[in-house]
N, C-alpha and C. Protein backbone atom coordinates (compact mmCIF):
# COMPACT_ATOMS: atom_id res chain seq x y z
N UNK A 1 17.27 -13.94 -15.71
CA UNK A 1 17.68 -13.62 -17.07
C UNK A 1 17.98 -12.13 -17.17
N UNK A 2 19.39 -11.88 -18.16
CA UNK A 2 19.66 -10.40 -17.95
C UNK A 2 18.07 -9.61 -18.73
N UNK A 3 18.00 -8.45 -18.13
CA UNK A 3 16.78 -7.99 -18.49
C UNK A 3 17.43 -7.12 -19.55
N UNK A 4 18.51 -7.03 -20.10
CA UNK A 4 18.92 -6.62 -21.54
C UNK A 4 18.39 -7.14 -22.91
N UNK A 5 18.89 -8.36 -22.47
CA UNK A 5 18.28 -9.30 -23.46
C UNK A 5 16.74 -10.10 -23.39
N UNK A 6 16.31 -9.88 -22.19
CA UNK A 6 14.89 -10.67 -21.96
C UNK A 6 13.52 -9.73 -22.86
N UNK A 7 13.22 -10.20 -23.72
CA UNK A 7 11.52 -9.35 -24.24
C UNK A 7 10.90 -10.77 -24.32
N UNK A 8 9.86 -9.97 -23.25
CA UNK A 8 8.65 -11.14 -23.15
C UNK A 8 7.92 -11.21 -24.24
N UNK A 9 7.50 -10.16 -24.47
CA UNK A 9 6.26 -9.52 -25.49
C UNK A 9 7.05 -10.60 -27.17
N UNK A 10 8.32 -10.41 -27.32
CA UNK A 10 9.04 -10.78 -28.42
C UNK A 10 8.88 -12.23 -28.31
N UNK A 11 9.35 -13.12 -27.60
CA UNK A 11 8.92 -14.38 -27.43
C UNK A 11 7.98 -14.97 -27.53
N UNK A 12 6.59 -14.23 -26.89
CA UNK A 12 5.55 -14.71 -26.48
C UNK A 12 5.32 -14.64 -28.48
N UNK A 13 5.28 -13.61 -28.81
CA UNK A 13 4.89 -13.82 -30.30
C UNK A 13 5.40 -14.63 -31.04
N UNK A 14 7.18 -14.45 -30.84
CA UNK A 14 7.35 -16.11 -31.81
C UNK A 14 6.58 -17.33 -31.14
N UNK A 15 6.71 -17.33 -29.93
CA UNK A 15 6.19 -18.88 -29.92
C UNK A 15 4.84 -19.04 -30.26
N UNK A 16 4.18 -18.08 -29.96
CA UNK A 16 2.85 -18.60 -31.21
C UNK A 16 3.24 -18.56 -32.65
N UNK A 17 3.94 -18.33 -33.23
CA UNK A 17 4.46 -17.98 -34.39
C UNK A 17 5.30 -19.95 -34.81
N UNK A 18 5.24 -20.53 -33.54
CA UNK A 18 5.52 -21.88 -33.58
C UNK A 18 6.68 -22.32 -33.46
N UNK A 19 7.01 -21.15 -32.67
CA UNK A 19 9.17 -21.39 -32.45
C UNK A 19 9.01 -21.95 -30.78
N UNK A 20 9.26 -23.25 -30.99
CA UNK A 20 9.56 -23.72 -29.90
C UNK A 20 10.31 -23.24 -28.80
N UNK A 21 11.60 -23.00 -29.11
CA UNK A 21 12.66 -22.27 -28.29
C UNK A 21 12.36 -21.00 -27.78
N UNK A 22 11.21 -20.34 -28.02
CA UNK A 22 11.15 -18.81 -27.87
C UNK A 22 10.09 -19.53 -26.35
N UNK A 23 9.14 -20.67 -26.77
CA UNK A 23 8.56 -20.76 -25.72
C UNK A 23 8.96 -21.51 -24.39
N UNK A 24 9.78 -22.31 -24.75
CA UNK A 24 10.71 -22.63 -24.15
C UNK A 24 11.71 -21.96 -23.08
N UNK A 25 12.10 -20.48 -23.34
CA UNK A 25 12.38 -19.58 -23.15
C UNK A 25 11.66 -19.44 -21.95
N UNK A 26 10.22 -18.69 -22.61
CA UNK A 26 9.47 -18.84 -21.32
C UNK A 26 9.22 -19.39 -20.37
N UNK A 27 9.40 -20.70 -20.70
CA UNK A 27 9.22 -21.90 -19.10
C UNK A 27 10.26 -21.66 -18.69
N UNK A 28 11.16 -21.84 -18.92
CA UNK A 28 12.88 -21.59 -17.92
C UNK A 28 12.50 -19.93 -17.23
N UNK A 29 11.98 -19.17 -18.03
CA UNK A 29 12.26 -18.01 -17.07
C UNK A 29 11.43 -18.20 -15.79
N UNK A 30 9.97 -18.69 -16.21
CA UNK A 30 9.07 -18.57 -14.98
C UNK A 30 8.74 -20.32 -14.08
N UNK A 31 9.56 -21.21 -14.77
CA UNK A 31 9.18 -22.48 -13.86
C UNK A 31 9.28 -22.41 -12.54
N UNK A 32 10.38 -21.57 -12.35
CA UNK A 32 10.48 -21.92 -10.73
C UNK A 32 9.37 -21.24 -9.97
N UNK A 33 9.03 -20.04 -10.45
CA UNK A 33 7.81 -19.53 -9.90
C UNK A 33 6.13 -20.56 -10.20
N UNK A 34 6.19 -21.09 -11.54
CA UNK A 34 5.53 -22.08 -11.31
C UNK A 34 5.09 -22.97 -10.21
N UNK A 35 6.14 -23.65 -10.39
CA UNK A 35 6.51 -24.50 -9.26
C UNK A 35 5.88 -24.48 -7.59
N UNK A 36 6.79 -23.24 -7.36
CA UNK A 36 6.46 -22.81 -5.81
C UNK A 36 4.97 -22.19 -5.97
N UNK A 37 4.22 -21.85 -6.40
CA UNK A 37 2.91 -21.96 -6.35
C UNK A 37 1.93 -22.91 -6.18
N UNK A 38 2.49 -23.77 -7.19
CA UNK A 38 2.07 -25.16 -6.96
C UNK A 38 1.87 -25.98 -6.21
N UNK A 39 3.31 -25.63 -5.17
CA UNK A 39 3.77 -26.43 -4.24
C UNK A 39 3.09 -25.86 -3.10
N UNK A 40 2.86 -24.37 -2.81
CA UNK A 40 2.24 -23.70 -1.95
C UNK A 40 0.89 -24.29 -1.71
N UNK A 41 0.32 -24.57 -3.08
CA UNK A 41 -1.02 -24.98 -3.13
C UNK A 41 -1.34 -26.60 -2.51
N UNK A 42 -0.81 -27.09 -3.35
CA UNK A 42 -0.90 -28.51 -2.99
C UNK A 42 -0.10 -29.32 -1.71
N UNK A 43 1.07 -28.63 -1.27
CA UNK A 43 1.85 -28.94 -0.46
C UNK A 43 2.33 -30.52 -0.36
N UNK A 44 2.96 -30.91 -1.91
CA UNK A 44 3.58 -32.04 -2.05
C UNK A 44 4.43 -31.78 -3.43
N UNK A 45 5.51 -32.27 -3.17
CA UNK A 45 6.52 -32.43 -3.94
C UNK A 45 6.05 -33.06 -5.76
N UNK A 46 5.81 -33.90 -5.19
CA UNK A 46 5.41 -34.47 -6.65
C UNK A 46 4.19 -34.19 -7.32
N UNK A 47 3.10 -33.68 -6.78
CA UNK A 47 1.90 -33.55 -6.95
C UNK A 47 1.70 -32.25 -7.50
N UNK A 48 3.01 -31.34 -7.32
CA UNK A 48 3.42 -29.67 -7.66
C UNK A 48 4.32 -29.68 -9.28
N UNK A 49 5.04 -31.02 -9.21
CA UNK A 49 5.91 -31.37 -9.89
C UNK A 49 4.50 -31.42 -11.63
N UNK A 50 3.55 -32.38 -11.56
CA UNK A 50 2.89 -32.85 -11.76
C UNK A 50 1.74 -31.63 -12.64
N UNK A 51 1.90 -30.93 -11.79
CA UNK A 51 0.46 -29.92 -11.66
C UNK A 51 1.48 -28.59 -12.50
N UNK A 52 2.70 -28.34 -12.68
CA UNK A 52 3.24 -27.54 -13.36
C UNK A 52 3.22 -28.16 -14.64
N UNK A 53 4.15 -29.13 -15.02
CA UNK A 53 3.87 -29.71 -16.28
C UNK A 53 2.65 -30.17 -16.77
N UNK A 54 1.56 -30.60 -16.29
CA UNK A 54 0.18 -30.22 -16.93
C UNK A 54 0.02 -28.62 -17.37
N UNK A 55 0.30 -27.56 -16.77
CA UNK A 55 0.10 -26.39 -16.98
C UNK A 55 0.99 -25.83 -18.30
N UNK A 56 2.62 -26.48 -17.98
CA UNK A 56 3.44 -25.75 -19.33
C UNK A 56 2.46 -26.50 -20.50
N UNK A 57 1.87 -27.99 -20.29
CA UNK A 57 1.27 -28.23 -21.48
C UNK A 57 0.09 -27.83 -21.99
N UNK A 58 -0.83 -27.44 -21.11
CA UNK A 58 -2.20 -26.58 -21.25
C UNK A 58 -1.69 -25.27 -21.85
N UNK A 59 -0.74 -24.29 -21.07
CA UNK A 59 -0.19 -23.13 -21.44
C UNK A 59 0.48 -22.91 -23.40
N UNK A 60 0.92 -24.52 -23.42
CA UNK A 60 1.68 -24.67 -25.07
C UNK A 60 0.04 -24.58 -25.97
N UNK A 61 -0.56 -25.47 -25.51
CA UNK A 61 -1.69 -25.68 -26.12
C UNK A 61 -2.53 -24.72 -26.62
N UNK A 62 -2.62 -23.54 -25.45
CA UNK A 62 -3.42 -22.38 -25.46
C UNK A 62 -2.61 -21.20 -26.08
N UNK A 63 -1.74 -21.14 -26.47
CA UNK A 63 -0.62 -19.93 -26.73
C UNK A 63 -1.74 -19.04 -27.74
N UNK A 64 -2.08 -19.71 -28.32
CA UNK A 64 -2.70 -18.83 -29.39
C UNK A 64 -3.97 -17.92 -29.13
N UNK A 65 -4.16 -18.49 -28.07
CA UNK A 65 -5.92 -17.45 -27.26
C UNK A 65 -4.90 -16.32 -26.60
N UNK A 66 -3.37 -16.76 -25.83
CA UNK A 66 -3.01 -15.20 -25.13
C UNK A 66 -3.61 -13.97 -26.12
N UNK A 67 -3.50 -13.04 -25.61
CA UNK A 67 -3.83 -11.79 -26.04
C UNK A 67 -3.11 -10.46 -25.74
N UNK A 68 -2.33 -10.90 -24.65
CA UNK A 68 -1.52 -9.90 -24.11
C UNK A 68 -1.92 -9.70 -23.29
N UNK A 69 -1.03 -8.92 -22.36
CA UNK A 69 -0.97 -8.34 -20.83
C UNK A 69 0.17 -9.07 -20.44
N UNK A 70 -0.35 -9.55 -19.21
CA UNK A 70 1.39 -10.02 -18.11
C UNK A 70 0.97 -11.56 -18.75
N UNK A 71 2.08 -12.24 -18.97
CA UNK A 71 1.99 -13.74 -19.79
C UNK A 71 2.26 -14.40 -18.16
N UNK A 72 3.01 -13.68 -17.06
CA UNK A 72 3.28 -14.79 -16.17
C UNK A 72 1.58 -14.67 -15.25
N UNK A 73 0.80 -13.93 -15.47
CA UNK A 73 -0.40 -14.16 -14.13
C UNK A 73 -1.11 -15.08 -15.46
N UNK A 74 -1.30 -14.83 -16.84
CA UNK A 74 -1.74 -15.85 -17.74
C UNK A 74 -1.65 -17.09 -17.36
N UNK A 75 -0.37 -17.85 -17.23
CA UNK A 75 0.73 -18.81 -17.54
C UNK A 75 0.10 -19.03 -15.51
N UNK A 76 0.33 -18.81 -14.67
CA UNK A 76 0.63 -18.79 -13.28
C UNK A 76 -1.13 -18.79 -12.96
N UNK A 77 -2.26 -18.62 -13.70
CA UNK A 77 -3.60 -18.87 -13.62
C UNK A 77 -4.16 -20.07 -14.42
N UNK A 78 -3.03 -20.15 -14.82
CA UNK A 78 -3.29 -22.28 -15.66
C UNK A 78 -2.64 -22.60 -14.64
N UNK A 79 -1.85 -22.89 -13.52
CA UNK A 79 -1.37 -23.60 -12.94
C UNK A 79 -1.89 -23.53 -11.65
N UNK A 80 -2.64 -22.36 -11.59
CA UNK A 80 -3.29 -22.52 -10.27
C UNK A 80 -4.39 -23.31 -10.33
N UNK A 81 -5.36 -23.48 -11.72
CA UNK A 81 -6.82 -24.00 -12.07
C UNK A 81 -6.12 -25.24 -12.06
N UNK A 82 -4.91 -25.89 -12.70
CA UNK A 82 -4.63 -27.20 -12.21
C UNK A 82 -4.71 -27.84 -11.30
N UNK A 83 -4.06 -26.92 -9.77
CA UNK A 83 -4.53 -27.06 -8.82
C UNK A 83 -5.08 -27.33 -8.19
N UNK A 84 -6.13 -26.48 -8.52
CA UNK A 84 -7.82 -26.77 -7.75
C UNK A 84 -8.66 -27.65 -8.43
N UNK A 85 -8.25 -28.57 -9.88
CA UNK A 85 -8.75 -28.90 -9.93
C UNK A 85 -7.97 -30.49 -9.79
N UNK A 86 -7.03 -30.56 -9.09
CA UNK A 86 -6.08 -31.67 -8.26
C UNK A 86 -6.96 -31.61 -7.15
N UNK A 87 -6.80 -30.64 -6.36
CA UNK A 87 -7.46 -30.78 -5.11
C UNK A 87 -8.84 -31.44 -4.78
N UNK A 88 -9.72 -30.67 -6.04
CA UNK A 88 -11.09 -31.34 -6.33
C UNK A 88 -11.30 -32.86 -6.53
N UNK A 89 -9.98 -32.95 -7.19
CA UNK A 89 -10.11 -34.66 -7.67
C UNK A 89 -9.52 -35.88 -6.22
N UNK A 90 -9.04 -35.65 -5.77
CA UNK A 90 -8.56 -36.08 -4.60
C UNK A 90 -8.57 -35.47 -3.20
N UNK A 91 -9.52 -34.54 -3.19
CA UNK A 91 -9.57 -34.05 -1.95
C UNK A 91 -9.23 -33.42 -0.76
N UNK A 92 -7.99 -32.71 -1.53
CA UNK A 92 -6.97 -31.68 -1.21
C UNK A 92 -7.13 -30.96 -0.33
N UNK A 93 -6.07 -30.41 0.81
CA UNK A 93 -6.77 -29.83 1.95
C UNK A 93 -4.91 -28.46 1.09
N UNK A 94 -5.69 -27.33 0.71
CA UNK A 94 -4.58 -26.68 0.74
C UNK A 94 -3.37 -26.38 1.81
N UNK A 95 -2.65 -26.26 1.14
CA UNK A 95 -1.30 -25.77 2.18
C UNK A 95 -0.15 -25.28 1.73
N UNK A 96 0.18 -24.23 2.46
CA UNK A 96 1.15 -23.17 2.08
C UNK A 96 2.63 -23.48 2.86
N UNK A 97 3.75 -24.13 2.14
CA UNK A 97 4.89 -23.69 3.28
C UNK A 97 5.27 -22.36 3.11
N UNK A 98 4.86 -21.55 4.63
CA UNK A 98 5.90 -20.25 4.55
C UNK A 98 7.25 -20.16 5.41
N UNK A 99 7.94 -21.20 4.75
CA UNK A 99 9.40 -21.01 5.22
C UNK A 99 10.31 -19.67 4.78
N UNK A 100 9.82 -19.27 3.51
CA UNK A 100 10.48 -18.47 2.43
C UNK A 100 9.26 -17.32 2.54
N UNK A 101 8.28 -16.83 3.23
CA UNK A 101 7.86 -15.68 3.62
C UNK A 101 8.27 -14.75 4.51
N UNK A 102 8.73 -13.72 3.14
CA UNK A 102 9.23 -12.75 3.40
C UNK A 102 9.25 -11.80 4.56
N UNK A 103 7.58 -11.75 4.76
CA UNK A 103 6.96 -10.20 5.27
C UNK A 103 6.79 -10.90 7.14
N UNK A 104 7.53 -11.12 7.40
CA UNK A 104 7.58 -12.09 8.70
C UNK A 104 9.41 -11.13 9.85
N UNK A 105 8.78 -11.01 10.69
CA UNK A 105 10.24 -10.62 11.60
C UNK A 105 11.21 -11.64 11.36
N UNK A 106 12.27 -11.07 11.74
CA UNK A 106 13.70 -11.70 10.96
C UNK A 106 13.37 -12.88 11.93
N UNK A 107 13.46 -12.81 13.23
CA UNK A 107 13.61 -14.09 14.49
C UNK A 107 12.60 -15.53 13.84
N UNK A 108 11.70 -15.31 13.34
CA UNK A 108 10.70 -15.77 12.96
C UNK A 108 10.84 -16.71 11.60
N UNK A 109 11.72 -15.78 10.70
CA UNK A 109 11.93 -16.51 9.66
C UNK A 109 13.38 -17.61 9.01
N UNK A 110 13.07 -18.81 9.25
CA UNK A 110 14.70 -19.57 9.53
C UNK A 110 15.58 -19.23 8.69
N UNK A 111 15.32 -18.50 7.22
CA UNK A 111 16.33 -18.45 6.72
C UNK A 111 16.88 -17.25 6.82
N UNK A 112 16.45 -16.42 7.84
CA UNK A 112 17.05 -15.32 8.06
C UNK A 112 17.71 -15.35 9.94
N UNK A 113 17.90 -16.48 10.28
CA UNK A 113 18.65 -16.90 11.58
C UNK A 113 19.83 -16.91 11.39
N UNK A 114 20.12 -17.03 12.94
CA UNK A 114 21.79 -17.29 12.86
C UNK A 114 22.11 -18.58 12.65
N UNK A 115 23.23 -19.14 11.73
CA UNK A 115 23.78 -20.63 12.43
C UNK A 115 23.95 -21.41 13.47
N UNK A 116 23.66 -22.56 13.31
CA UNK A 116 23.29 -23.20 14.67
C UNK A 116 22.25 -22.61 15.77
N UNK A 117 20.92 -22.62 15.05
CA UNK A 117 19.71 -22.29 16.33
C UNK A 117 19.52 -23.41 17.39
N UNK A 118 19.26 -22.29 18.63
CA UNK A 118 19.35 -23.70 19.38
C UNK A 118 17.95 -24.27 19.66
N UNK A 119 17.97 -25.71 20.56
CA UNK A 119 16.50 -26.34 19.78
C UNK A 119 15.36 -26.33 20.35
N UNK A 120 15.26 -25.51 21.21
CA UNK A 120 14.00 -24.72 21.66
C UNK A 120 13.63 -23.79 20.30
N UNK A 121 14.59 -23.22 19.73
CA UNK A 121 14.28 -22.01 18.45
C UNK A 121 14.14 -23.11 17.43
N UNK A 122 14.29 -23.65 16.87
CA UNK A 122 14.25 -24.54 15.94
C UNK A 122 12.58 -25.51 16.24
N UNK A 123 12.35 -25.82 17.10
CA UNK A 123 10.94 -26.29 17.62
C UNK A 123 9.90 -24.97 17.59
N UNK A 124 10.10 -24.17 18.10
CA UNK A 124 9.40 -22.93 18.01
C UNK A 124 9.14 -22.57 16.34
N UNK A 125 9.88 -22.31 15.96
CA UNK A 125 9.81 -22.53 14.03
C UNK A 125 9.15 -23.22 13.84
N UNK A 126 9.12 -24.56 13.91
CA UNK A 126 8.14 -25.18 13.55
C UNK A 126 7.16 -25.40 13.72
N UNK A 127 7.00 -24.70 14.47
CA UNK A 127 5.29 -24.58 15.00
C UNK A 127 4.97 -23.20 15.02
N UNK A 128 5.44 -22.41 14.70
CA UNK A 128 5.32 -21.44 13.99
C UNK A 128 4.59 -21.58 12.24
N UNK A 129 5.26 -22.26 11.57
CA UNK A 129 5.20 -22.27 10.15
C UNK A 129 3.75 -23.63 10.24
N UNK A 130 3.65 -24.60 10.95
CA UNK A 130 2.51 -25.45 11.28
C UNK A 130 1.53 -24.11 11.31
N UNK A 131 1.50 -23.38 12.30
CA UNK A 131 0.47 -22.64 12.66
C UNK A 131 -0.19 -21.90 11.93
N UNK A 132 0.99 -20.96 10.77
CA UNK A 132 0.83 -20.35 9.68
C UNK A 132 -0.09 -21.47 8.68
N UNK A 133 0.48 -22.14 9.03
CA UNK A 133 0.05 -23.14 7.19
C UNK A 133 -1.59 -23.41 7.90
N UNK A 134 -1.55 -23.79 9.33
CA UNK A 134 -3.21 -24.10 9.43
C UNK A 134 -4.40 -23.11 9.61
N UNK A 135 -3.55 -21.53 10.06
CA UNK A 135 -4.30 -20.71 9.57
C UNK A 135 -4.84 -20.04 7.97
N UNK A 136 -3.68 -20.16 7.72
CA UNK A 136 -4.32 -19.76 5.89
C UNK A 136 -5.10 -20.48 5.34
N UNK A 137 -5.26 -22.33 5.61
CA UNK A 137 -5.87 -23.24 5.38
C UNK A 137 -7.20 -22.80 5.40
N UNK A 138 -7.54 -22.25 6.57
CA UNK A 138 -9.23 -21.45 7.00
C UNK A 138 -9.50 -20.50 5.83
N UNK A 139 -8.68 -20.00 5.28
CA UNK A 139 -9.60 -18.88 4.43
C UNK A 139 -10.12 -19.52 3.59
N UNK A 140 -10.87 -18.44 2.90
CA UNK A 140 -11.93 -18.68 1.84
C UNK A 140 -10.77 -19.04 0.64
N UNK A 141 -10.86 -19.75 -0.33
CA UNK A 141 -9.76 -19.91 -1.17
C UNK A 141 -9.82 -18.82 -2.45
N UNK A 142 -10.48 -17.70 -2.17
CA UNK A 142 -10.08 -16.41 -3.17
C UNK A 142 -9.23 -16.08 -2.65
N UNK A 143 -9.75 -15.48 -1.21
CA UNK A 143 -8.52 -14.59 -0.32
C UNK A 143 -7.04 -15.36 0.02
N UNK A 144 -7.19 -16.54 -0.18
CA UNK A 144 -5.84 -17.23 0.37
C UNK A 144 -4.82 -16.93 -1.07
N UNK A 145 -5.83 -17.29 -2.20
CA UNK A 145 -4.97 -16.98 -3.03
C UNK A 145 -4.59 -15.40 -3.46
N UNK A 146 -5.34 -14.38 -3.29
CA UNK A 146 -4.81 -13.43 -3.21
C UNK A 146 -3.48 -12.98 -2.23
N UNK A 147 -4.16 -13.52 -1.12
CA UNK A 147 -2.62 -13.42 -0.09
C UNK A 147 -1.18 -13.88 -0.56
N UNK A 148 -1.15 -15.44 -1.04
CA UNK A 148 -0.36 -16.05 -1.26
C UNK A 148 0.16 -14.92 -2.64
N UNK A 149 -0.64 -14.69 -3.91
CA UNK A 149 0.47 -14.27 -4.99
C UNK A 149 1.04 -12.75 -4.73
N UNK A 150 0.65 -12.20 -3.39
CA UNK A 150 0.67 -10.46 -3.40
C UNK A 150 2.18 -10.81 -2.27
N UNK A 151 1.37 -11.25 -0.99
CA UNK A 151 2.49 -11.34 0.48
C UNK A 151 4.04 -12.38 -0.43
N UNK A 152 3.45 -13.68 -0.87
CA UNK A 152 4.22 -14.41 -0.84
C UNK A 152 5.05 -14.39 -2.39
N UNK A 153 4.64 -13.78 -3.63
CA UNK A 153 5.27 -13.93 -4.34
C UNK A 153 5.65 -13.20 -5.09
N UNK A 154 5.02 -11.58 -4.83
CA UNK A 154 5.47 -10.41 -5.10
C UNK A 154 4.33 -9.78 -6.14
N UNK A 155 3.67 -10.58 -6.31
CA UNK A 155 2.55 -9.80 -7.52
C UNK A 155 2.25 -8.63 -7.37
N UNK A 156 1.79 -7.85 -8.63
CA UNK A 156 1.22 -6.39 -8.31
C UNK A 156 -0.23 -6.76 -8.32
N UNK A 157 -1.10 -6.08 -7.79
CA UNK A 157 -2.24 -5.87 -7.83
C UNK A 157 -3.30 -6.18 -9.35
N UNK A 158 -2.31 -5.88 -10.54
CA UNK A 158 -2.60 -5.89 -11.09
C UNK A 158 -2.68 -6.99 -11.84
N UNK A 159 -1.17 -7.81 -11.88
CA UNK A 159 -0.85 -8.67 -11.97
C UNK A 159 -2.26 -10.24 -11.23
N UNK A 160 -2.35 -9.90 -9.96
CA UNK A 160 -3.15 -10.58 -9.63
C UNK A 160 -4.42 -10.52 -10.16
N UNK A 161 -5.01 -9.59 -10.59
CA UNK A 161 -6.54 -9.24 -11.01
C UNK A 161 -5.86 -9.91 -12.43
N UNK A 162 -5.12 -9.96 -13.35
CA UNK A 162 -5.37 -10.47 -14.46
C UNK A 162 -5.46 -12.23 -14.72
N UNK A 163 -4.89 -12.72 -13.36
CA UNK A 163 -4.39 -14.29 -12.87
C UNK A 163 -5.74 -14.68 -12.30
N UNK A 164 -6.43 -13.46 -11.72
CA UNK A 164 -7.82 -14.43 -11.11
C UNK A 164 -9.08 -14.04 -11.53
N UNK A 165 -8.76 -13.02 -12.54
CA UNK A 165 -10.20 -12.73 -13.58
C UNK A 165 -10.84 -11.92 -12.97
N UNK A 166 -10.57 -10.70 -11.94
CA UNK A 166 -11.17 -10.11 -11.25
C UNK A 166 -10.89 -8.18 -11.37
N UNK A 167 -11.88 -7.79 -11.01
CA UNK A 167 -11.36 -6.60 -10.90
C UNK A 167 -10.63 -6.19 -9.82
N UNK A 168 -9.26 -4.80 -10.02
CA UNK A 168 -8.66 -3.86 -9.10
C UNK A 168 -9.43 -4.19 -8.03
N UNK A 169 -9.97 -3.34 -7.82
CA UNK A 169 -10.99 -2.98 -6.22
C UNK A 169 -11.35 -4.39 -5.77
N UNK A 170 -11.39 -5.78 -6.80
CA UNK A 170 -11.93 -6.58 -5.64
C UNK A 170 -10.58 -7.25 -5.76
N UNK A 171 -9.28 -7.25 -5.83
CA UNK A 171 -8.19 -7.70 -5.32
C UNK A 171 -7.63 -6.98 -4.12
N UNK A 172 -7.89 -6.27 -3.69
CA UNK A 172 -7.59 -5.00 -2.59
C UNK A 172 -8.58 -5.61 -1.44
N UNK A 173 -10.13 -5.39 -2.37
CA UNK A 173 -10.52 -5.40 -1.25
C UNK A 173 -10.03 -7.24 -0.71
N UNK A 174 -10.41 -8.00 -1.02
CA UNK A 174 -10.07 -9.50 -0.64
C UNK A 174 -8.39 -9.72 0.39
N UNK A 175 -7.28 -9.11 -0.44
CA UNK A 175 -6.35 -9.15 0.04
C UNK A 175 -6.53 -7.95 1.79
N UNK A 176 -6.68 -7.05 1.95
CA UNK A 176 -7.67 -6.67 3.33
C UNK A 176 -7.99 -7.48 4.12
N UNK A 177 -9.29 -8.17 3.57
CA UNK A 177 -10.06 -9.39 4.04
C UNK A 177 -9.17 -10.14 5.12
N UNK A 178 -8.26 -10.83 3.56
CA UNK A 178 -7.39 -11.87 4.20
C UNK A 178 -6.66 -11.57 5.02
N UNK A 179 -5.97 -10.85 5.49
CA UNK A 179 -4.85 -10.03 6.38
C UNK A 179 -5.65 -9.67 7.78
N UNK A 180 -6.85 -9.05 7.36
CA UNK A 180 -7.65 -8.84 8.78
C UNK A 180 -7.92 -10.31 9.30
N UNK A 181 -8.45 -11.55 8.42
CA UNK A 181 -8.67 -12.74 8.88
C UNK A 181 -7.36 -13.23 9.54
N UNK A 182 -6.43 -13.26 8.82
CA UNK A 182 -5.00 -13.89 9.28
C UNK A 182 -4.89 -13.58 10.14
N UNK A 183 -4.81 -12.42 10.80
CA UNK A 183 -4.69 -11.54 12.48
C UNK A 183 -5.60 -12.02 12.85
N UNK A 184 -6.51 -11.97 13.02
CA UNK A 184 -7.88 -12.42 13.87
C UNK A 184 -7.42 -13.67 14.02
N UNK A 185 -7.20 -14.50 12.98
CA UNK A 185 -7.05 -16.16 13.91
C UNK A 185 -5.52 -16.26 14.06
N UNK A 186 -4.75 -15.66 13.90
CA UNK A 186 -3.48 -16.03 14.61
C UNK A 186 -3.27 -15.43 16.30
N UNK A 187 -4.23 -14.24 16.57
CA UNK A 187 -4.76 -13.74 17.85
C UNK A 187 -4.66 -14.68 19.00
N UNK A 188 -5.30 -15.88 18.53
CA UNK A 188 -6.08 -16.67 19.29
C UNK A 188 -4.79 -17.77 19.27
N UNK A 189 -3.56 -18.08 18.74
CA UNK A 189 -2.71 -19.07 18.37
C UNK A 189 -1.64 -18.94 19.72
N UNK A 190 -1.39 -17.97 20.54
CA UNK A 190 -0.83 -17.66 21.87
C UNK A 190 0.62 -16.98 21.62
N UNK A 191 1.51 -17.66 21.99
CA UNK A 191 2.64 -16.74 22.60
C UNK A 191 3.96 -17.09 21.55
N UNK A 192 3.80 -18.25 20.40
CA UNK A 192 4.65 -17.93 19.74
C UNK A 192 4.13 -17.02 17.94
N UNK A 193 3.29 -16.14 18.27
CA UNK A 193 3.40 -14.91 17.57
C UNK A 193 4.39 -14.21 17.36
N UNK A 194 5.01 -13.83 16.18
CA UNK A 194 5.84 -12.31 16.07
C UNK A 194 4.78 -11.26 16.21
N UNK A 195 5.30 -10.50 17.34
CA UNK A 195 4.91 -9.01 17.85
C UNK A 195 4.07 -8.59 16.98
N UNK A 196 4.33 -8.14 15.46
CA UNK A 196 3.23 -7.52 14.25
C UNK A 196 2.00 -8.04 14.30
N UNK A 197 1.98 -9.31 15.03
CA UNK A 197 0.12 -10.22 14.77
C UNK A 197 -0.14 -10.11 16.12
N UNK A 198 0.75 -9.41 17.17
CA UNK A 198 -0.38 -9.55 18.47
C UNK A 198 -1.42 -8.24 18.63
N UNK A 199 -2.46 -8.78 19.69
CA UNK A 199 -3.46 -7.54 19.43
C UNK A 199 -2.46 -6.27 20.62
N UNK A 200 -3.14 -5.16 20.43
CA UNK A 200 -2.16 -3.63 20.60
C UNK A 200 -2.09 -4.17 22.13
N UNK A 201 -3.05 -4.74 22.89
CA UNK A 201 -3.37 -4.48 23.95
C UNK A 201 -2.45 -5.45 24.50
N UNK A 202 -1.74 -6.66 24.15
CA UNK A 202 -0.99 -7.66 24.33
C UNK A 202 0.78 -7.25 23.96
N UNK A 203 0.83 -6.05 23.24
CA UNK A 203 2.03 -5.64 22.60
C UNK A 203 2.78 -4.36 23.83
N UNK A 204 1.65 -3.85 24.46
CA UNK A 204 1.21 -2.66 24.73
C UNK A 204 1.17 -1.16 24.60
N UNK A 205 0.91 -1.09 23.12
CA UNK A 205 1.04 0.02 22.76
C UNK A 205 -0.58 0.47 22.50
């Protein structure tokens, strides 16, 4: 949305004010980010599908407790508690696709390949992104989710501390955590590592 015309702050007040369209507004701007959270979390199509629209409707419901700050870690912390509490109910083993992670060497990431990979590289990918998804699986599920909204979806720091009810210093410190954990067990995952996760002594520098 052009950011000429976009005021969050303006919306967010009509639609408590009971203007549908203003809130409305809001879901179109942030569903898709919805969404891929969702989907990160739960790692099923429909079950993400599912777990967002419970949230725009928890989110309609609740409009009137916002208070201000960032409406999307608000809005994007109902959809994560949906989540977990999907997972809880059926027994959810989290999972992240990082096809669309960014912070990854170009070789590494498919949508930043050349056309037509050939299928040794295309197998390697995929067990690449397997490997990823079963290491993040291991973390503690604070730190995974810190990882996921900072690495994978651009959050600020701040942004995240208001989405998981936490203070500055312990979003830093956790996101740390997780990153030192992620290296440590991708260490041990062998030879289709990108260079950035091998240990110095394997890189040899």
């Amino acid at each position: 949305m052009c950011t000429t015309t976009w005021d969050e702050q303006a919306l967010v007040q009509s639609a408590q004010r009971g203007n549908l369209d203003a809130f409305n507004a809001l879901i179109l701007h942030y569903q898709t980010q919805v969404y891929n959270l969702a989907f990160h979390l739960l790692g099923d199509a429909a079950a993400a599908d599912d777990a967002a629209q419970e949230a725009f409707i928890a989110a309609y419901k609740a409009l009137a407790k916002f208070r201000g700050g960032s409406f999307r870690a608000w809005l994007l912390r109902i959809v994560s508690n949906a989540c977990y509490d999907e997972m809880r109910r059926h027994k959810r083993h989290p999972v992240a696709s990082w096809d669309d992670f960014g912070d990854m060497d170009d070789e590494a990431n498919p949508h930043l390949t050349d056309d037509g990979p050939l299928p040794e590289q295309t197998v390697q990918q995929y067990e690449l992104r397997a490997m990823l998804e079963r290491t993040l699986a291991k973390l503690p599920e604070e730190q995974r989710m810190t990882l996921l909204l900072i690495d994978q979806f651009g959050f600020s720091y701040q942004e995240v501390a208001e989405t998981m009810r936490v203070r500055l210093g312990t979003v830093k410190s956790r996101l740390a955590r997780a990153r030192l954990a992620m290296q440590a067990l991708l260490q041990k995952e062998g030879e289709l590592l990108p260079s950035r996760y091998r240990l110095n002594s394997e890189t040899g520098t």
